[in-house]
Every structure is written in C-alpha cells, then in structure tokens.
Protein backbone atom coordinates (compact mmCIF):
# COMPACT_ATOMS: atom_id res chain seq x y z
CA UNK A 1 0.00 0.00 0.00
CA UNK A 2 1.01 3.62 -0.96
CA UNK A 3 2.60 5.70 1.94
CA UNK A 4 0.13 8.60 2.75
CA UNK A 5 1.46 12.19 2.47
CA UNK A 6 2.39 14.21 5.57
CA UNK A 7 0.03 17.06 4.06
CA UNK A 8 -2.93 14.39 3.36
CA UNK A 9 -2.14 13.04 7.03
CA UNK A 10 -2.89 16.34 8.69
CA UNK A 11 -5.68 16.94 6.11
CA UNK A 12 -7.42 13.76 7.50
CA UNK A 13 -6.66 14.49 11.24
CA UNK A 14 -8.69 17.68 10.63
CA UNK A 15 -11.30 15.74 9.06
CA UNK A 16 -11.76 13.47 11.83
CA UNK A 17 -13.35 16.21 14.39
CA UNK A 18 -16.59 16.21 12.09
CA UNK A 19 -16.53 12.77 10.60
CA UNK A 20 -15.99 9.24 11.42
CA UNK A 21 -12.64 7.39 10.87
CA UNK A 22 -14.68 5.34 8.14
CA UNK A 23 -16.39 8.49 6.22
CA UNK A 24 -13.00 9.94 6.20
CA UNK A 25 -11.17 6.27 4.95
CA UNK A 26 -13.77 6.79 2.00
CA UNK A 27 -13.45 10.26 1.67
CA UNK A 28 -9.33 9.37 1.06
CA UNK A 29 -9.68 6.14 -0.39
CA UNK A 30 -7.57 4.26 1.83
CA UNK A 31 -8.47 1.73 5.17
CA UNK A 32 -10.35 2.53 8.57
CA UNK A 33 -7.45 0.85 10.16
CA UNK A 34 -4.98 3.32 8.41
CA UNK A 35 -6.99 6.63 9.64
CA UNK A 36 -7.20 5.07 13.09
CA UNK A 37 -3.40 4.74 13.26
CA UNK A 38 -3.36 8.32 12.41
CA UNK A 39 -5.21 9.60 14.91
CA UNK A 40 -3.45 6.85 17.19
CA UNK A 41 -0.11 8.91 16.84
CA UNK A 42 -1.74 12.41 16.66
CA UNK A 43 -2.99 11.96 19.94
CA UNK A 44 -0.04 10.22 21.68
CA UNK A 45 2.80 12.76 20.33
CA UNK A 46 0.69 15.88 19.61
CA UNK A 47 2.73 15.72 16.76
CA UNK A 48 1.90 18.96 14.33
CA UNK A 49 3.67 17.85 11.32
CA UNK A 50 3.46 14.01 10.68
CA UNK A 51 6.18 12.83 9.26
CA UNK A 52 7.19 9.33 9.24
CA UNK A 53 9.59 8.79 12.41
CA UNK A 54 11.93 6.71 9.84
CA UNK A 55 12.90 3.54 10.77
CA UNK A 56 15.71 1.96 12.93
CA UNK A 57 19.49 1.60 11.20
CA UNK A 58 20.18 -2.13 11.45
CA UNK A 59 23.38 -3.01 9.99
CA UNK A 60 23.92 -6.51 8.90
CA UNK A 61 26.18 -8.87 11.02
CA UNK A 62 28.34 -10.79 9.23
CA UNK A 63 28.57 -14.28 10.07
CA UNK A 64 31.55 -16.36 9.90
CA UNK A 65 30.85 -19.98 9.26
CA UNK A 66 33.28 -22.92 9.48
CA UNK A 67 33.38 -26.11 7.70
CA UNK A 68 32.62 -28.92 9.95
C-alpha cells in the first residue's frame, strides 16, 4: 500500500473532528485501520507535522561460518 502524504495526514486528522474514521477512509480512499493509526499517533505525540519517524538503522552482522 502507498505511503500517505504528511500534508494528506494532517488533512485527514482535521477531518476526523466532524466525521468518522470510516467516512474519512472513503473520503481518502484508503483503510479505517490506516486513519485510526493516524489519529493513534496524533494523539499520543501531539505531533503537528506528521512525518514518518523513519525507521531503525540495522546493519547486517556478518557471520563467519566454518566447515565442519
């Protein structure tokens, strides 16, 4: 699935104090469960500008094998 734009993001968040999470998932075209994890991290961060919060470095180990 498509990653939803920061401006769309805050565009639905202001949607959702007059509508329902699934009037606004039809109004965007894209899942209740998607809207609801929007609001999810509006309200826990108060976050103003929602931009992804990237994800973790993880650096591959090498692994040293041995012939047995």
């Amino acid at each position: 699935m498509p990653k939803i734009k920061p401006e769309t993001k805050v565009v639905i968040i202001k949607n959702l104090k007059s509508k329902s999470p699934a009037e606004v998932a039809d109004i965007f075209n894209v899942s209740k469960r998607q809207v609801e994890r929007i609001r999810k991290h509006y309200q826990e961060t108060g976050a103003t500008s929602m931009t992804d919060p990237g994800r973790a470095d993880r650096t591959r180990q090498l692994l040293k094998t041995t012939a047995c």
